[in-house]
Each structure stands twice: as C-alpha cells, then as structure tokens.
PDB file of N, CA and C in Angstrom:
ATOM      1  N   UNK A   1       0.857  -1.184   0.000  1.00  0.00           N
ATOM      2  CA  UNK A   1       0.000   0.000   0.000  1.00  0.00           C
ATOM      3  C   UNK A   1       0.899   1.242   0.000  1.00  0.00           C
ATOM      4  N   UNK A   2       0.917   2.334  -0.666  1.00  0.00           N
ATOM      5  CA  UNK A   2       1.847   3.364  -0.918  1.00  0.00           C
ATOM      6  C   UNK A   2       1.385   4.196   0.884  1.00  0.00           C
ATOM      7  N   UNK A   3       1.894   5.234   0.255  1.00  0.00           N
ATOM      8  CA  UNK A   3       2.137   6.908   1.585  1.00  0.00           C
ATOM      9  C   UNK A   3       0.282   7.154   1.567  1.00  0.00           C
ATOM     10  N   UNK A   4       0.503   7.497   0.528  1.00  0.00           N
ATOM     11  CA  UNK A   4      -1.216   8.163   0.308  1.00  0.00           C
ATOM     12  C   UNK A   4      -2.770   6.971   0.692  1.00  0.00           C
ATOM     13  N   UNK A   5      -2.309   6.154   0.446  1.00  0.00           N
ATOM     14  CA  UNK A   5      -3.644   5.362   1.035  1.00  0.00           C
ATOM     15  C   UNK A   5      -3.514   4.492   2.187  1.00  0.00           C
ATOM     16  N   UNK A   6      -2.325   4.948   3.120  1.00  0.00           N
ATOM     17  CA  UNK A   6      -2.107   4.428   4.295  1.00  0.00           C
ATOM     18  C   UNK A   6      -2.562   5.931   5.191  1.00  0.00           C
ATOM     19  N   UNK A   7      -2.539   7.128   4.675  1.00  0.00           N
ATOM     20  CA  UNK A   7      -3.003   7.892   5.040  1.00  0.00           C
ATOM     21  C   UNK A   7      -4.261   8.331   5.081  1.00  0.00           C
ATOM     22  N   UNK A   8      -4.898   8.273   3.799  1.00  0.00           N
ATOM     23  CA  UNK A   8      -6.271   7.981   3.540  1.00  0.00           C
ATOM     24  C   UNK A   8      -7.248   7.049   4.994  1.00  0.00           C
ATOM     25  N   UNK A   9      -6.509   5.831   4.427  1.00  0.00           N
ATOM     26  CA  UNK A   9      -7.362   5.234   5.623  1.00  0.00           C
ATOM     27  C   UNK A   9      -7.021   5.421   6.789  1.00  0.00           C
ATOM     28  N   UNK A  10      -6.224   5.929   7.764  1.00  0.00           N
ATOM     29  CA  UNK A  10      -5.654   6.184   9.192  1.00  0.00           C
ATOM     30  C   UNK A  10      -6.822   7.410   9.767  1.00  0.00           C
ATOM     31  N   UNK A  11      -7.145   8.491   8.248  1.00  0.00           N
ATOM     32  CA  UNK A  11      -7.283   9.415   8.447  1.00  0.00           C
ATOM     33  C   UNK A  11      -8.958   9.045   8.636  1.00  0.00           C
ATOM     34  N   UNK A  12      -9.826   8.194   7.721  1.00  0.00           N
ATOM     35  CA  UNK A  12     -10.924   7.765   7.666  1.00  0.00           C
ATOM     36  C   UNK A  12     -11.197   6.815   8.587  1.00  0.00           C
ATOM     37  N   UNK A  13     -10.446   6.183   9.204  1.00  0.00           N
ATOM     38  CA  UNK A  13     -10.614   5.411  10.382  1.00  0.00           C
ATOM     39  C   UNK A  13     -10.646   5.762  11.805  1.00  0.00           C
ATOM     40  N   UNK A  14      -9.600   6.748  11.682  1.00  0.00           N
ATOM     41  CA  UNK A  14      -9.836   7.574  13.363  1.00  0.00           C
ATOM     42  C   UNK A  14      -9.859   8.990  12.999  1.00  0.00           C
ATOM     43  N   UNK A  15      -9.644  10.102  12.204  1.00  0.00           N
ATOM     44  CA  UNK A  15     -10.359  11.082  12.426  1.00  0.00           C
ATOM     45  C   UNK A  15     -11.584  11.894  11.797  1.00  0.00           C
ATOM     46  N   UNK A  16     -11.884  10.962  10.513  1.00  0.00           N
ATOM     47  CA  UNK A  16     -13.049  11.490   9.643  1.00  0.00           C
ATOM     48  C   UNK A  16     -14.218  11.152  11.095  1.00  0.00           C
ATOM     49  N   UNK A  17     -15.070  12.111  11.196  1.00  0.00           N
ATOM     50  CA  UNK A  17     -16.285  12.420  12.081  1.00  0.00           C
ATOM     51  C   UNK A  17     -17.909  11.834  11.246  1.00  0.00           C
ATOM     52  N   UNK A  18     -17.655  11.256   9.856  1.00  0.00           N
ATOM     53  CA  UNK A  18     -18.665  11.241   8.542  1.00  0.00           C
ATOM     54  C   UNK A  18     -18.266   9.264   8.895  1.00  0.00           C
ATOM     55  N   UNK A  19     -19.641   9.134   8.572  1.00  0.00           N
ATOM     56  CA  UNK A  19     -19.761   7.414   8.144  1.00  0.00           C
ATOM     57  C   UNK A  19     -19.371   7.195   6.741  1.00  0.00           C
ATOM     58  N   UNK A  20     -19.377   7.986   5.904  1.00  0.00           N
ATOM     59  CA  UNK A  20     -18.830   7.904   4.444  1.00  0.00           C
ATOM     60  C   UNK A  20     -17.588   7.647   4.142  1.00  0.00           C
ATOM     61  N   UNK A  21     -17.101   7.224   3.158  1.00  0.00           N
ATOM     62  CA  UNK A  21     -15.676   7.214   2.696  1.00  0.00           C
ATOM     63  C   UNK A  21     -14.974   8.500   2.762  1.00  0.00           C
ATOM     64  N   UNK A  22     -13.830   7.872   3.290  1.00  0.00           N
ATOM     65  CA  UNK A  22     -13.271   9.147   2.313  1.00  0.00           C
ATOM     66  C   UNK A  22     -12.744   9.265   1.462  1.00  0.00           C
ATOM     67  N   UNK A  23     -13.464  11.065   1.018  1.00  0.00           N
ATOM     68  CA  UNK A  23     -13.386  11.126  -0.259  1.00  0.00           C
ATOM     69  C   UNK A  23     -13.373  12.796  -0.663  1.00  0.00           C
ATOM     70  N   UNK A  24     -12.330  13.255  -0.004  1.00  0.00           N
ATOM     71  CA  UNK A  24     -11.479  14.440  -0.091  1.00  0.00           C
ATOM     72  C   UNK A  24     -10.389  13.911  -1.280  1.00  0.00           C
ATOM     73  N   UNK A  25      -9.977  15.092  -2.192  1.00  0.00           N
ATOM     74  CA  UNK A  25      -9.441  14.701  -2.919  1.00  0.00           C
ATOM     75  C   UNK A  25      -7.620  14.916  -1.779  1.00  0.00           C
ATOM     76  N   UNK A  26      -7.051  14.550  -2.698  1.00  0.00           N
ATOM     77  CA  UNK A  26      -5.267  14.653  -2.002  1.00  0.00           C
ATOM     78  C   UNK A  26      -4.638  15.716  -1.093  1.00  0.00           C
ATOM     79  N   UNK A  27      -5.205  17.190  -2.183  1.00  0.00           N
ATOM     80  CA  UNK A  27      -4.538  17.717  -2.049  1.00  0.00           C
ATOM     81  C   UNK A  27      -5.647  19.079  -1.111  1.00  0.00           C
ATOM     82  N   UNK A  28      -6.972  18.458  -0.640  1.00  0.00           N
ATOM     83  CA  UNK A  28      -7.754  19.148   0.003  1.00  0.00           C
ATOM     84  C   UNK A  28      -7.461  19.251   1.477  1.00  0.00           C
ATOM     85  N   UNK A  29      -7.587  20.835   2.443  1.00  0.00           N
ATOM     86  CA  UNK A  29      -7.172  20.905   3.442  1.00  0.00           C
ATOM     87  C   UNK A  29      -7.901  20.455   4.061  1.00  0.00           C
ATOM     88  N   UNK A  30      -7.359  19.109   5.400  1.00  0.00           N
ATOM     89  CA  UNK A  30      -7.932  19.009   6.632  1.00  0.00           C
ATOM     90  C   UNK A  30      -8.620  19.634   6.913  1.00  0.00           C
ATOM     91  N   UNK A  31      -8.245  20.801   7.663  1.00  0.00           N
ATOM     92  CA  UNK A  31      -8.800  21.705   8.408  1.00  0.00           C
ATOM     93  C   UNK A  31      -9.344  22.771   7.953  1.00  0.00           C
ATOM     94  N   UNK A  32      -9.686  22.785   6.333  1.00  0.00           N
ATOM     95  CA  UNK A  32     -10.296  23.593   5.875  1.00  0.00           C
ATOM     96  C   UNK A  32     -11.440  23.084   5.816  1.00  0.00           C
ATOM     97  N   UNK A  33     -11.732  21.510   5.705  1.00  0.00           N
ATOM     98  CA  UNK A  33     -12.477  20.825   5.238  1.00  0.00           C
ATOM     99  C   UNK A  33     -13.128  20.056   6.592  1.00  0.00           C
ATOM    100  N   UNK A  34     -12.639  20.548   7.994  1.00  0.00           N
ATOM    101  CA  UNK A  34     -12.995  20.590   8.987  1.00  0.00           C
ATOM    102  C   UNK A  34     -12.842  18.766   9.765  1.00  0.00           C
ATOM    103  N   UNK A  35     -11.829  18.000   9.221  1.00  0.00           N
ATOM    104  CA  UNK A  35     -11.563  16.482   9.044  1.00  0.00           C
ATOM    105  C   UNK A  35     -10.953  16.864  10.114  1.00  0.00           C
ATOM    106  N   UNK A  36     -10.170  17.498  10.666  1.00  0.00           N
ATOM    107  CA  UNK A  36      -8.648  17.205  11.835  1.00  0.00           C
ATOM    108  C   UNK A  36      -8.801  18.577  13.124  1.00  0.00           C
ATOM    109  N   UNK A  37      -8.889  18.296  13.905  1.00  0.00           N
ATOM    110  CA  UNK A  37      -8.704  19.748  14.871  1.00  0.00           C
ATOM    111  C   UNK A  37      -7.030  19.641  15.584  1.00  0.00           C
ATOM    112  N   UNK A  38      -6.583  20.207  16.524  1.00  0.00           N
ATOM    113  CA  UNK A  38      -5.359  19.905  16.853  1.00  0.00           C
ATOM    114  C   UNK A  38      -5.757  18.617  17.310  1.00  0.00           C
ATOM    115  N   UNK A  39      -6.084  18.059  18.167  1.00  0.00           N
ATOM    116  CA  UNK A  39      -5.902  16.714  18.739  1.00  0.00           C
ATOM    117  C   UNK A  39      -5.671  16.163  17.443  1.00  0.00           C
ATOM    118  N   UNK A  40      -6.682  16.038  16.141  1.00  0.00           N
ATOM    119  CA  UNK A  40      -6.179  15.416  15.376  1.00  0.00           C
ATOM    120  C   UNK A  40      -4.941  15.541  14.645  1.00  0.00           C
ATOM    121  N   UNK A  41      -4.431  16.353  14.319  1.00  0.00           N
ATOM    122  CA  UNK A  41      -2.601  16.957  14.347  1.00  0.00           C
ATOM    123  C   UNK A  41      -1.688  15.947  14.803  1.00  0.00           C
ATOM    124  N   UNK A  42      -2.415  16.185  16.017  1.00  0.00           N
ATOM    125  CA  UNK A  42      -1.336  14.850  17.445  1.00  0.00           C
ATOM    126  C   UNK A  42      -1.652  13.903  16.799  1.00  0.00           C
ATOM    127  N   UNK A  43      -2.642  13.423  16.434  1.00  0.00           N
ATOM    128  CA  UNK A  43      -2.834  11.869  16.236  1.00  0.00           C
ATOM    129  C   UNK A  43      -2.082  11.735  14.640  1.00  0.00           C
ATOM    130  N   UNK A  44      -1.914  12.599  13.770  1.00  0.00           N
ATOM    131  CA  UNK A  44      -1.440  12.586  12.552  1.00  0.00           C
ATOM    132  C   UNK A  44       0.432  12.344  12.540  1.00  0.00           C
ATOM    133  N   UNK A  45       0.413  13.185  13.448  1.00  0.00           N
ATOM    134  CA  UNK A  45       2.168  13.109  13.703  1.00  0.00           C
ATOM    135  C   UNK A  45       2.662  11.994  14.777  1.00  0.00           C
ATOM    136  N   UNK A  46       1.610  11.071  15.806  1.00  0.00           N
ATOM    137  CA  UNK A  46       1.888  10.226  15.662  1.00  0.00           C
ATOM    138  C   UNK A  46       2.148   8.916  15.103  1.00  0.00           C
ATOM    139  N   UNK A  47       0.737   8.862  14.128  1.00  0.00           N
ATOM    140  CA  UNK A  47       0.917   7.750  13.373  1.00  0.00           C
ATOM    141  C   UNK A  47       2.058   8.214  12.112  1.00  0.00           C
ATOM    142  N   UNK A  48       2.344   9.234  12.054  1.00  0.00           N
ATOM    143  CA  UNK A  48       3.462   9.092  10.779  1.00  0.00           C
ATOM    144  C   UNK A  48       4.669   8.526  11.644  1.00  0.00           C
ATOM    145  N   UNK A  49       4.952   8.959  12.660  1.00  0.00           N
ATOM    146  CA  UNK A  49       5.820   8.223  13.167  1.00  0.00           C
ATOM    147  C   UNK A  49       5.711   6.731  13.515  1.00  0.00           C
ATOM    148  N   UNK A  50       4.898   6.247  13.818  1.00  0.00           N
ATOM    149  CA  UNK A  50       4.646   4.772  13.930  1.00  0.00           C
ATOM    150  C   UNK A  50       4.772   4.270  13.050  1.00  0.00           C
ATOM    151  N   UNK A  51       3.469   4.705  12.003  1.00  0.00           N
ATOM    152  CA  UNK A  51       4.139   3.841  10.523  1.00  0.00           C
ATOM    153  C   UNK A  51       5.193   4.172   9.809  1.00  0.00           C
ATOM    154  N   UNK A  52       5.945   5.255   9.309  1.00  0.00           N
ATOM    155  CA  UNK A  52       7.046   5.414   8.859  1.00  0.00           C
ATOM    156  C   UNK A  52       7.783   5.977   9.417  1.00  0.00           C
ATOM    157  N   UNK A  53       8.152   5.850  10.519  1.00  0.00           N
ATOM    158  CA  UNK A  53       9.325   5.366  11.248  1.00  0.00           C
ATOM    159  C   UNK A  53      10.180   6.945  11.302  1.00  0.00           C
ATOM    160  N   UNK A  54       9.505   7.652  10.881  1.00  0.00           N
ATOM    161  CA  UNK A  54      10.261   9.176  10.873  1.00  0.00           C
ATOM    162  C   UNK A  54       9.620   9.868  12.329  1.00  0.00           C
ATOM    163  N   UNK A  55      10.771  10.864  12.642  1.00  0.00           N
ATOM    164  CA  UNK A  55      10.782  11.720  13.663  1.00  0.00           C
ATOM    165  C   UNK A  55      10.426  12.784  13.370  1.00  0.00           C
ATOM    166  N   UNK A  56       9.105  13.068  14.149  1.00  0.00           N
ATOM    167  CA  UNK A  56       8.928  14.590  13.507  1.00  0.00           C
ATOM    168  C   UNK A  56       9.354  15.399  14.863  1.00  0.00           C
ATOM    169  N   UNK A  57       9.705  16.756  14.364  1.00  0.00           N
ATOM    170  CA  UNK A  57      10.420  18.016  15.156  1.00  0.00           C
ATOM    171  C   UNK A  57       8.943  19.064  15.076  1.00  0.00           C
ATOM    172  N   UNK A  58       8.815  18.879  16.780  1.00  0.00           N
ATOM    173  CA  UNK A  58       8.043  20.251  16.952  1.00  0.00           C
ATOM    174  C   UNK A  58       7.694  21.225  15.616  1.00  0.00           C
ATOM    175  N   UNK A  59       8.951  21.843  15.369  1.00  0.00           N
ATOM    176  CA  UNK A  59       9.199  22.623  14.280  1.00  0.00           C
ATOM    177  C   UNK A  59       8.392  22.340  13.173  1.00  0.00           C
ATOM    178  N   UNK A  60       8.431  21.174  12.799  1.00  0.00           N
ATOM    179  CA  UNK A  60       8.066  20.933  11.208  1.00  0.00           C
ATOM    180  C   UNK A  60       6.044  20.130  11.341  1.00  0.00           C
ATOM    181  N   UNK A  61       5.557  20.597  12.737  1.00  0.00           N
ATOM    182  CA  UNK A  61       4.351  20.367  12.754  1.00  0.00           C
ATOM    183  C   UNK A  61       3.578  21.742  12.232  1.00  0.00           C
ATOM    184  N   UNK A  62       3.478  21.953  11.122  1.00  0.00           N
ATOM    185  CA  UNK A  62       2.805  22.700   9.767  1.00  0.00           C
ATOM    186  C   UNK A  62       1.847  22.255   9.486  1.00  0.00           C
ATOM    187  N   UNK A  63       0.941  23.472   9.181  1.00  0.00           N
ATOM    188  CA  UNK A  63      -0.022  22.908   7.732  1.00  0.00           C
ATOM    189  C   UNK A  63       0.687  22.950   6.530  1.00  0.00           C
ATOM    190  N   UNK A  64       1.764  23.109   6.354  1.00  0.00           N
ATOM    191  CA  UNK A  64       2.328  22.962   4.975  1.00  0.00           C
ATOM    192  C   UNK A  64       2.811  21.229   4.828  1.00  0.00           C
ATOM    193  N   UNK A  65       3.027  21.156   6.220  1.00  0.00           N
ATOM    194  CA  UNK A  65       3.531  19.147   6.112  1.00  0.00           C
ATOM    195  C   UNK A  65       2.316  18.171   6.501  1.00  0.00           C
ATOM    196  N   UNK A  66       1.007  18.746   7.070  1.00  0.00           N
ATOM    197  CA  UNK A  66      -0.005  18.049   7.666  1.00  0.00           C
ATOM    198  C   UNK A  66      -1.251  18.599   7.212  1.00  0.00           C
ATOM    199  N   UNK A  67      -1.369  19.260   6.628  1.00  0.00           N
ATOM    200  CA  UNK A  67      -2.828  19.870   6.171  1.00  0.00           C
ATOM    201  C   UNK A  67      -3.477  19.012   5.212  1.00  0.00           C
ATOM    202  N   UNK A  68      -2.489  18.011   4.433  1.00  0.00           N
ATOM    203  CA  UNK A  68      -3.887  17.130   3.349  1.00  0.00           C
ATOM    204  C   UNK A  68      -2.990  15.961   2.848  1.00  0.00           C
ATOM    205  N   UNK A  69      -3.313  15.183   2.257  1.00  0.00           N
ATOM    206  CA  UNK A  69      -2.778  14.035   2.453  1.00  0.00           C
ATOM    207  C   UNK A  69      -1.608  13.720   1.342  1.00  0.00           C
ATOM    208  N   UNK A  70      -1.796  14.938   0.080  1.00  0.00           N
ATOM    209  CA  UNK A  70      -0.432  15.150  -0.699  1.00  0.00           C
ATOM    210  C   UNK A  70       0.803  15.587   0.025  1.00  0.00           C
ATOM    211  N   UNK A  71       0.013  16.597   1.119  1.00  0.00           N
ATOM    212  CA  UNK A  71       1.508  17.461   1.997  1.00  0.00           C
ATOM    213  C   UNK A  71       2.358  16.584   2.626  1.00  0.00           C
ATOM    214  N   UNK A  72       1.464  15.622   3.678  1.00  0.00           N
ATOM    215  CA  UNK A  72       1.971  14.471   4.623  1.00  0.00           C
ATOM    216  C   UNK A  72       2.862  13.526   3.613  1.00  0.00           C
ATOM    217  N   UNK A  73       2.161  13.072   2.446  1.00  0.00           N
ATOM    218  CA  UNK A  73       2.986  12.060   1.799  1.00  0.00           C
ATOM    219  C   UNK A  73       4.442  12.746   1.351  1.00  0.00           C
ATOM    220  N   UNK A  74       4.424  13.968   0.958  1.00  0.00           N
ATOM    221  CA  UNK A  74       5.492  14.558   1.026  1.00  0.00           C
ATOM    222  C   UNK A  74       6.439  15.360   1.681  1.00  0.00           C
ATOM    223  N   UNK A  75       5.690  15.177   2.968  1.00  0.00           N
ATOM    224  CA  UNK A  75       6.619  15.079   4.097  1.00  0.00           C
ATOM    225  C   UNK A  75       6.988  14.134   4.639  1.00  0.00           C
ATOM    226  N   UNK A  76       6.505  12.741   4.648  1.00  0.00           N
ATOM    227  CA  UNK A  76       7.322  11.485   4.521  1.00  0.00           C
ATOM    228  C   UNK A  76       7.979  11.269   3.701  1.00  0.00           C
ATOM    229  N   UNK A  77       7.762  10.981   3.007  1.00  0.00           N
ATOM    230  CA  UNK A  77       9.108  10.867   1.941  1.00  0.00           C
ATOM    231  C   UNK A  77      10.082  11.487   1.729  1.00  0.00           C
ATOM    232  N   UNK A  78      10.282  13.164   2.311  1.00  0.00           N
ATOM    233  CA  UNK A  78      11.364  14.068   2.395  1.00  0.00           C
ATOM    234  C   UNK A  78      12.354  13.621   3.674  1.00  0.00           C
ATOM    235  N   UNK A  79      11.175  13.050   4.622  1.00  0.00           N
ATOM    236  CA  UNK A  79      12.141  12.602   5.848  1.00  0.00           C
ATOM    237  C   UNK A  79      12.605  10.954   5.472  1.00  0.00           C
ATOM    238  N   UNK A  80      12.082  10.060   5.127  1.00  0.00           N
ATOM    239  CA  UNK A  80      12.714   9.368   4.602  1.00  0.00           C
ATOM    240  C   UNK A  80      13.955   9.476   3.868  1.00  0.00           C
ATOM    241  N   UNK A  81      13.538   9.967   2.731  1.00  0.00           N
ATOM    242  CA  UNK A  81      15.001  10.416   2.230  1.00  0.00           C
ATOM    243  C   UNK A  81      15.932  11.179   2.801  1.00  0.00           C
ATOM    244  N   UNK A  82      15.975  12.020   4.087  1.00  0.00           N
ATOM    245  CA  UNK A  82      17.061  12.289   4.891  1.00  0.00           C
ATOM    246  C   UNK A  82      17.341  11.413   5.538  1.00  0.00           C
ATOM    247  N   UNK A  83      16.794  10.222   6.205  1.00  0.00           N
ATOM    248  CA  UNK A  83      17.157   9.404   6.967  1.00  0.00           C
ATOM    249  C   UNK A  83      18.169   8.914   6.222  1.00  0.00           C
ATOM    250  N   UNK A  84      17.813   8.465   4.528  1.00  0.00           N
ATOM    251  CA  UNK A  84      19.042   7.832   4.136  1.00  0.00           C
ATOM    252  C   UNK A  84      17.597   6.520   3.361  1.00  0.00           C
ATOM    253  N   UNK A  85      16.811   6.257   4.370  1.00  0.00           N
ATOM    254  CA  UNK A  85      16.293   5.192   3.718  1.00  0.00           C
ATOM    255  C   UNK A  85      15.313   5.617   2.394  1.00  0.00           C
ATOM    256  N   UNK A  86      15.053   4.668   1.752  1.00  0.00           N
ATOM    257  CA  UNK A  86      14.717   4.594   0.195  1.00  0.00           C
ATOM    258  C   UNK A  86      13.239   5.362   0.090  1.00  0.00           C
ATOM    259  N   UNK A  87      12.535   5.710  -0.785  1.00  0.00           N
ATOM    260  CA  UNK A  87      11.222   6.180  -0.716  1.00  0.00           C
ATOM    261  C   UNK A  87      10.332   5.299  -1.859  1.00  0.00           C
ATOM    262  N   UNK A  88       9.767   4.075  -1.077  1.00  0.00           N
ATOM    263  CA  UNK A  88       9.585   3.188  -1.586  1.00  0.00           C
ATOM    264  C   UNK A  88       7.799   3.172  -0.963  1.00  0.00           C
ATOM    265  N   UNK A  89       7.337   2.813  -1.603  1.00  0.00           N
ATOM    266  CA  UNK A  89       6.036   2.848  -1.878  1.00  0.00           C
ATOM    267  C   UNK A  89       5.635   1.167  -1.537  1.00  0.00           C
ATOM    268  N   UNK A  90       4.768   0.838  -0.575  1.00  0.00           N
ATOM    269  CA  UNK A  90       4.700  -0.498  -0.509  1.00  0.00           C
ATOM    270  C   UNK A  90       2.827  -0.513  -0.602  1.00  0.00           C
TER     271      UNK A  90
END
C-alpha cells in the first residue's frame, strides 16, 4: 500500500467524524475541510511516526507538512530520504 492510502485510511478510520468514505481529494485541506482539529494533528504526527518510522520536530508540525494528504505524503518521503532510507512505496 503506498504513503497516500495508508493515510487515507488512518485518516478515515480515526479522524473522519462522517460514516462515508473518504473522499477528499489529495490535495484538500484538513482543516479547511474541517476532518482534523489539533488533537487530530497529534494523532497525525503520531501515526506518521509509527508507521514510517520518521521523527517529527516540533518545528516541522505545519499545515504545509499536515494539512492534506499530498503534503503528509510529502513530508514522509522528504524525511525518509534524509534518513538515508529509500522512498519506496509499498
């Protein structure tokens, strides 16, 4: 399963508030779109760390790295690739 539909569903499983799918497009804001409040933030920057294994820094908790599910995937994969490890899509 790639970045984007491990996010998708994390995001539709514990913070979508809707019985529906989701079905925000990629690059639509969370919190414009009223899906995430801060608690959900916390819960976003933990599971990126759980599942991909990256450290996030105070610092880099943004809506430019967490606001929609294109940003996040490409903020995993930027920290991936500093780690050194590959940006591999499973």
């Amino acid at each position: 399963m790639d970045i984007e539909n491990k996010i998708r569903d994390f995001v539709a499983q514990n913070l979508s508030f809707s019985e529906e799918p989701f079905a925000l497009a990629d690059t639509a804001s969370f919190l414009q779109q009223g899906v995430i409040d801060s608690l959900g933030v916390v819960e976003l920057v933990d599971f990126a760390h759980r599942e991909f294994g990256i450290e996030v820094k105070p610092a880099e908790v943004t809506p430019a790295n967490f606001d929609s599910v294109a940003a996040l995937a490409c903020y995993i994969r930027r920290k991936q690739a500093m780690a050194g490890g590959a940006c591999v899509s499973s």
